[in-house]
Protein backbone atom coordinates (compact mmCIF):
# COMPACT_ATOMS: atom_id res chain seq x y z
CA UNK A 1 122.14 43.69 169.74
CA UNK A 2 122.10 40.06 168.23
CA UNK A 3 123.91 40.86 165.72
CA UNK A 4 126.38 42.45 167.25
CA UNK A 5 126.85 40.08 170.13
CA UNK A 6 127.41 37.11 167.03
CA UNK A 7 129.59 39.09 164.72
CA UNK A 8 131.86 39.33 167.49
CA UNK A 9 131.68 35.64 169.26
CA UNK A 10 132.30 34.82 165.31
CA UNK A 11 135.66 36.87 165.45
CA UNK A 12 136.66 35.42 168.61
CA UNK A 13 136.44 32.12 167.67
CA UNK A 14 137.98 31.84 164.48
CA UNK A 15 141.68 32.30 163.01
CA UNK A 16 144.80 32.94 163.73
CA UNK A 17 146.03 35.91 166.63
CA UNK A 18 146.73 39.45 165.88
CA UNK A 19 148.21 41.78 168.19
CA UNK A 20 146.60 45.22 167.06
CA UNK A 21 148.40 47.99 169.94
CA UNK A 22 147.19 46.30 172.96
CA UNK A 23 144.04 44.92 172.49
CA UNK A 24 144.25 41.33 171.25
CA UNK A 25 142.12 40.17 168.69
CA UNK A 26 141.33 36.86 166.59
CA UNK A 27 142.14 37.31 162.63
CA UNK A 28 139.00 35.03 160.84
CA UNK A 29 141.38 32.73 158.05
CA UNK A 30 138.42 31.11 157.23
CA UNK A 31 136.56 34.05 156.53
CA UNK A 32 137.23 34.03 152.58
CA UNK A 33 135.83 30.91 152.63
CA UNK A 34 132.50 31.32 154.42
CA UNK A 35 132.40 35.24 152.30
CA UNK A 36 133.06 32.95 148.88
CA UNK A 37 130.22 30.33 149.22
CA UNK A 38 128.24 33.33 150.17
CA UNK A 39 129.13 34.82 146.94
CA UNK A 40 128.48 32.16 145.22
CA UNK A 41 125.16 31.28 146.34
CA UNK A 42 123.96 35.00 145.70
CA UNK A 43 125.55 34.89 141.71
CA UNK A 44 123.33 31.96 141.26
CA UNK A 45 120.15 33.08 142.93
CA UNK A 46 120.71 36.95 141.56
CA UNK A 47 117.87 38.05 139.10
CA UNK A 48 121.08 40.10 137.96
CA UNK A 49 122.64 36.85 136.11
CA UNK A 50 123.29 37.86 132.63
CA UNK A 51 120.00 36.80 130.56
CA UNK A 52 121.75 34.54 128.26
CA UNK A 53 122.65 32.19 131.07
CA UNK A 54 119.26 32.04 132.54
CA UNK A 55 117.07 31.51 129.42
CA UNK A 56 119.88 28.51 128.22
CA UNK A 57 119.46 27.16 131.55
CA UNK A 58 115.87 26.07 130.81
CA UNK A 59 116.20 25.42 127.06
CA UNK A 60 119.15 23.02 127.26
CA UNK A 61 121.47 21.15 129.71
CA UNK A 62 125.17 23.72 129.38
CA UNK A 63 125.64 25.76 132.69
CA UNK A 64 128.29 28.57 132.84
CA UNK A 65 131.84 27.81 134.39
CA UNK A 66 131.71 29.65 138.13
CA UNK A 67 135.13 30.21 139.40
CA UNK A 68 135.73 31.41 142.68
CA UNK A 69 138.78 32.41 143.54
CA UNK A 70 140.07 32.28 147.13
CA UNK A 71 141.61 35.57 147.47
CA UNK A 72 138.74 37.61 145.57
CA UNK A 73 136.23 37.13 148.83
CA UNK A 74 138.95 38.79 151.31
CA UNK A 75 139.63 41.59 148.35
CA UNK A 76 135.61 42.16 148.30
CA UNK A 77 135.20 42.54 152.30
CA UNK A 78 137.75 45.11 152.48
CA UNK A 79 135.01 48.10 152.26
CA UNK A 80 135.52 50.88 153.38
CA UNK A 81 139.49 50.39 153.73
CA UNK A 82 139.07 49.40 150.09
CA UNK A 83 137.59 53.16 149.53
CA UNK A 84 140.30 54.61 151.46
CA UNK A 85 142.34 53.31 148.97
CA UNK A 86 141.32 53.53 146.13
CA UNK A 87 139.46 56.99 146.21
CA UNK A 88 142.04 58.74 148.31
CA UNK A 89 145.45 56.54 148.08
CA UNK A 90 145.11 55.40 152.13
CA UNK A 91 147.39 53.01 152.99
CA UNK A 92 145.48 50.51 155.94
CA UNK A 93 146.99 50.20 159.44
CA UNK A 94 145.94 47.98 162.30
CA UNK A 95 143.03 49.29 164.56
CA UNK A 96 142.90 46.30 166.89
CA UNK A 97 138.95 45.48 167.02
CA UNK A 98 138.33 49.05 166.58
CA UNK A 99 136.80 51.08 163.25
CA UNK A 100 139.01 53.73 161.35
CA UNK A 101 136.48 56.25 160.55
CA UNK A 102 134.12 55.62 163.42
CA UNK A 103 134.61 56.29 167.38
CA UNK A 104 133.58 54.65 169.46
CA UNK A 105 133.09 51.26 167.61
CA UNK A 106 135.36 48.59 168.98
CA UNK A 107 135.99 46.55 171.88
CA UNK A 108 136.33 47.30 175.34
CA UNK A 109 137.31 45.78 179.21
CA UNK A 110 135.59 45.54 181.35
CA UNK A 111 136.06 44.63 185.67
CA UNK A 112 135.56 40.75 183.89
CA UNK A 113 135.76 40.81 180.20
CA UNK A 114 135.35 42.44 177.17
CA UNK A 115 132.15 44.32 175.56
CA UNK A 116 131.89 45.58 172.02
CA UNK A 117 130.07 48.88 171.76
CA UNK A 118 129.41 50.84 167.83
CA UNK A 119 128.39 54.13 167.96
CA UNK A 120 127.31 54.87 164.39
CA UNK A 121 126.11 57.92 164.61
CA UNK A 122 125.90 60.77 167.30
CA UNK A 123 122.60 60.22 168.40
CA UNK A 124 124.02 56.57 169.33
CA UNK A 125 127.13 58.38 170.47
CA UNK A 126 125.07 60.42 173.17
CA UNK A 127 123.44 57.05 174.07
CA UNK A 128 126.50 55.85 175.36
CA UNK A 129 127.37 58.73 177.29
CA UNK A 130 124.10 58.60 179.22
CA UNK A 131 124.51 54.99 179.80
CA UNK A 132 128.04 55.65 181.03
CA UNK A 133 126.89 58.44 183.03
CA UNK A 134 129.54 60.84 180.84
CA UNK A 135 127.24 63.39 180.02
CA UNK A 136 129.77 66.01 180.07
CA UNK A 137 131.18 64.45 177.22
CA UNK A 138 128.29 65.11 175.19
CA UNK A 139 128.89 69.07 175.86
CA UNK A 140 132.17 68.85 174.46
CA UNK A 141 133.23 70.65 171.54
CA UNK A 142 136.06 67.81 170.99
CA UNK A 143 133.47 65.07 170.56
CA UNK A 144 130.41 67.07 168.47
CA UNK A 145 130.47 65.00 165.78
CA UNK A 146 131.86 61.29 164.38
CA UNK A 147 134.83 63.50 162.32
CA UNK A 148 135.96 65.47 165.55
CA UNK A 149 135.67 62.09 167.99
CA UNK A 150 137.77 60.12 165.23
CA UNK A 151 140.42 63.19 165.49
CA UNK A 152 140.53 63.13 169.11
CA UNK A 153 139.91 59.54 169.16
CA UNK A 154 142.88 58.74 171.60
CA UNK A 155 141.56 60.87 174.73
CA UNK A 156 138.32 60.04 174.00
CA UNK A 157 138.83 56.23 174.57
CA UNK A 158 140.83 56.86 177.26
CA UNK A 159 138.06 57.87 179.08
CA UNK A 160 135.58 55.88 177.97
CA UNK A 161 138.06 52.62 178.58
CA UNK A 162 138.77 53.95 182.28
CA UNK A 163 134.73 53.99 182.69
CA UNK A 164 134.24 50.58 181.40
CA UNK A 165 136.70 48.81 183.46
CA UNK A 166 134.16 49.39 186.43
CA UNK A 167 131.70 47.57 185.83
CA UNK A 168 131.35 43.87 184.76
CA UNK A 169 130.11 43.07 181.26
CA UNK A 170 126.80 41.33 182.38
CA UNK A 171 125.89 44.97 184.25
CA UNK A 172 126.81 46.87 181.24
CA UNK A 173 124.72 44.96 179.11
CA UNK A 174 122.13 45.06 181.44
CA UNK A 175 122.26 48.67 181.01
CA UNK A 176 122.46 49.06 177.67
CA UNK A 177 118.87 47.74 176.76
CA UNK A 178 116.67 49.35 174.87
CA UNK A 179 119.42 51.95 174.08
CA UNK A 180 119.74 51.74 170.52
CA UNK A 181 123.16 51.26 170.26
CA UNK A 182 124.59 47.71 169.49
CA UNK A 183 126.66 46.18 171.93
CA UNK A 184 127.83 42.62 172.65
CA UNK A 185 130.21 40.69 174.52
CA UNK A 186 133.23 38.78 173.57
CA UNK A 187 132.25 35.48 174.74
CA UNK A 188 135.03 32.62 175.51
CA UNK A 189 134.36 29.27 173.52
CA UNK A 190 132.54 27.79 176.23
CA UNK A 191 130.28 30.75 176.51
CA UNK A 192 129.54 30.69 173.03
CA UNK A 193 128.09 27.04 173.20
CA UNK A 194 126.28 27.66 176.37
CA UNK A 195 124.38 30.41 174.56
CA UNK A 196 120.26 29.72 174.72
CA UNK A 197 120.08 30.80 171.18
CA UNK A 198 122.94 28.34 170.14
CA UNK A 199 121.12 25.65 172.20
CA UNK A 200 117.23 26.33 171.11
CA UNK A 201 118.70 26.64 167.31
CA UNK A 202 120.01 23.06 167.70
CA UNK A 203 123.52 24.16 166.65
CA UNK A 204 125.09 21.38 168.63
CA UNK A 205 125.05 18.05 166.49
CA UNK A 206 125.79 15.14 167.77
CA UNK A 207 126.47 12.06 165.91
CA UNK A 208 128.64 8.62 165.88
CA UNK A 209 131.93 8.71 164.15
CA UNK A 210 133.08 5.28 162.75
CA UNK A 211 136.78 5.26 164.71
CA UNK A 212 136.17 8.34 166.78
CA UNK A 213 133.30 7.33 168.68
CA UNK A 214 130.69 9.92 169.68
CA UNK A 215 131.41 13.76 168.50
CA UNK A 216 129.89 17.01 168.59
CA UNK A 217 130.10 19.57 166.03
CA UNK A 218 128.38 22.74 164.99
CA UNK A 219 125.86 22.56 162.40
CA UNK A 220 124.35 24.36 159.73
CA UNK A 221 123.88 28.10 160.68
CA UNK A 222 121.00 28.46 158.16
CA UNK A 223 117.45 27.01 158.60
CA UNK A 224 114.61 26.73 155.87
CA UNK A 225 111.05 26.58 156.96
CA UNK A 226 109.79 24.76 153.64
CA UNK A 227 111.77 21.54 155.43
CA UNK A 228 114.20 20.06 157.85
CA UNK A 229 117.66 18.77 157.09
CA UNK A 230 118.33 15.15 157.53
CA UNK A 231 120.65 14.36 160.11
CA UNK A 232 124.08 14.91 160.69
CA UNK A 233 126.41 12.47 159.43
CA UNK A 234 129.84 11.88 160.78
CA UNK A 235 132.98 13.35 158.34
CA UNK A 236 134.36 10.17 156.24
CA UNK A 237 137.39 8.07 156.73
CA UNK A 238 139.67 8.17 154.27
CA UNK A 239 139.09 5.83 151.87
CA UNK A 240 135.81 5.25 152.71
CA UNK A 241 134.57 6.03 149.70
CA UNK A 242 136.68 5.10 147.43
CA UNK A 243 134.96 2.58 145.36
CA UNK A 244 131.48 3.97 145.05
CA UNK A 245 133.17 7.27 144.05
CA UNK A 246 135.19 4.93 140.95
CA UNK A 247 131.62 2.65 140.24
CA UNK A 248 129.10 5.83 140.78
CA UNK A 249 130.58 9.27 139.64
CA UNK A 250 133.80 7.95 137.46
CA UNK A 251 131.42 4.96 136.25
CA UNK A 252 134.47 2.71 136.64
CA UNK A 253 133.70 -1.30 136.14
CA UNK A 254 133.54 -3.52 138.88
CA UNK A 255 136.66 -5.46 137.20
CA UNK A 256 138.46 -1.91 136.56
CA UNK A 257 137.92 -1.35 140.48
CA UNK A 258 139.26 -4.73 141.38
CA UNK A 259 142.15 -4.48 139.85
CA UNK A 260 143.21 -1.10 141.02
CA UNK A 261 142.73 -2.13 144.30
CA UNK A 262 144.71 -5.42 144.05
CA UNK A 263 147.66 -3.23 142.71
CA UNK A 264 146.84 -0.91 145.59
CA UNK A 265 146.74 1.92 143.04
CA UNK A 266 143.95 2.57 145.51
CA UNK A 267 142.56 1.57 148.62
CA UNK A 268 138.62 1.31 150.13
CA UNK A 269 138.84 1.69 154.06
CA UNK A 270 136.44 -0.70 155.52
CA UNK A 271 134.49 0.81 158.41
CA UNK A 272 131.76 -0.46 160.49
């Protein structure tokens, strides 16, 4: 249910609006970015690296050239609709929050919100009929299996949508505990940082920016129990760092960085 519930306050608060039929959803445009660190971070801690790299790694000081390409991450996560594709020439259309191959598994109103139910399987697909109190769906011939709900996929959600809009999200959580079937709600932004897990995980940082005063921001979403990060520092000014970047990393003299500041080739903000 976790994850569930987080994959989809994830979607909700990132990117840029789609309007899939008439359920609105949130398009993540930072997702290829979040999906190519990931990427990255699993080529270098693979035990799949080519051998060659690994045993010159700890014979000499050379490291191979990593490129990661912006668009490759959002080719990658394409999955299934990549398989479509490729294996049976599928051209992709919008489904809105909801799966192409899979009903139910998408979003939902409710009387106060939205929920997000996935029915993977039809033993989680009976699941959701008892919880719904749809039983009679369960007996029909239409709806026997994940191939014959996604071919009568539009009178199937019909009813299932009509029974969801009576009852309130909280209730229909509420009743699907302990059901096996992930669920979650769509939280607003607000909800999503009044979480308990996003408060007892620390997510919150606080810290004091240099012109902005005091600012919040999310933090790190991964935690390490060998040790604890140090703490959050405020995002830079610009020009903050301008002269220990020339002295320190470019190993610039102090007379070189004198004089390109004097002919404002560049400038060092002072902050406080």
């Amino acid at each position: 249910m976790c994850e569930a519930r987080f994959c989809h306050r994830a979607v909700d608060r990132l990117g840029t609006r789609l309007e899939a039929d008439s359920f609105a959803i949130r398009g993540v445009s930072a997702a290829c970015k979040f999906s190519g660190a990931a990427g990255l971070k699993e080529g270098a801690t693979s035990e799949r690296r080519p051998p060659t790299a690994a045993a010159r790694s700890e014979t000499d000081d050379s490291s191979d050239l990593t490129p990661v390409h912006l668009s490759l991450p959002q080719v990658s996560c394409l999955s299934h609709i990549a398989a479509n594709y490729l294996n049976a020439g599928k051209e992709a259309r919008r489904w809105g929050t909801a799966h192409e191959s899979i009903v139910p598994y998408q979003g939902f109103k409710t009387k106060d919100g939205h929920i997000v139910v996935a029915a993977g399987n039809d033993k989680q697909f009976v699941r959701v009929c008892q919880v719904l109190e749809l039983l009679e769906l369960t007996e029909d011939p239409n709806y026997k299996t994940n191939k014959l709900r996604v071919q009568n996929r539009k009178q199937l959600l019909h009813t299932l949508s009509h029974r969801f809009l009576q009852g309130k999200t909280a209730d229909w959580l509420k009743r699907f505990e302990g059901s096996g079937v992930p669920v979650g709600p769509i939280h607003s932004i607000q909800e999503v940082f009044s979480d308990p897990q996003v408060k007892h995980n620390a997510l919150i940082q606080e810290m004091n920016h240099p012109t902005a005063g005091r600012i919040a921001v999310p933090g790190p979403a991964v935690r390490f129990s060998s040790f604890a990060p140090g703490g959050p520092t405020p995002p830079p000014v610009i020009g903050q760092h301008t002269v220990q970047v020339l002295r320190d990393t470019l190993s610039y003299s102090d007379d070189v960085i004198k004089t390109l500041l004097e002919s404002k080739a560049v400038a060092q903000n002072q902050v406080s």
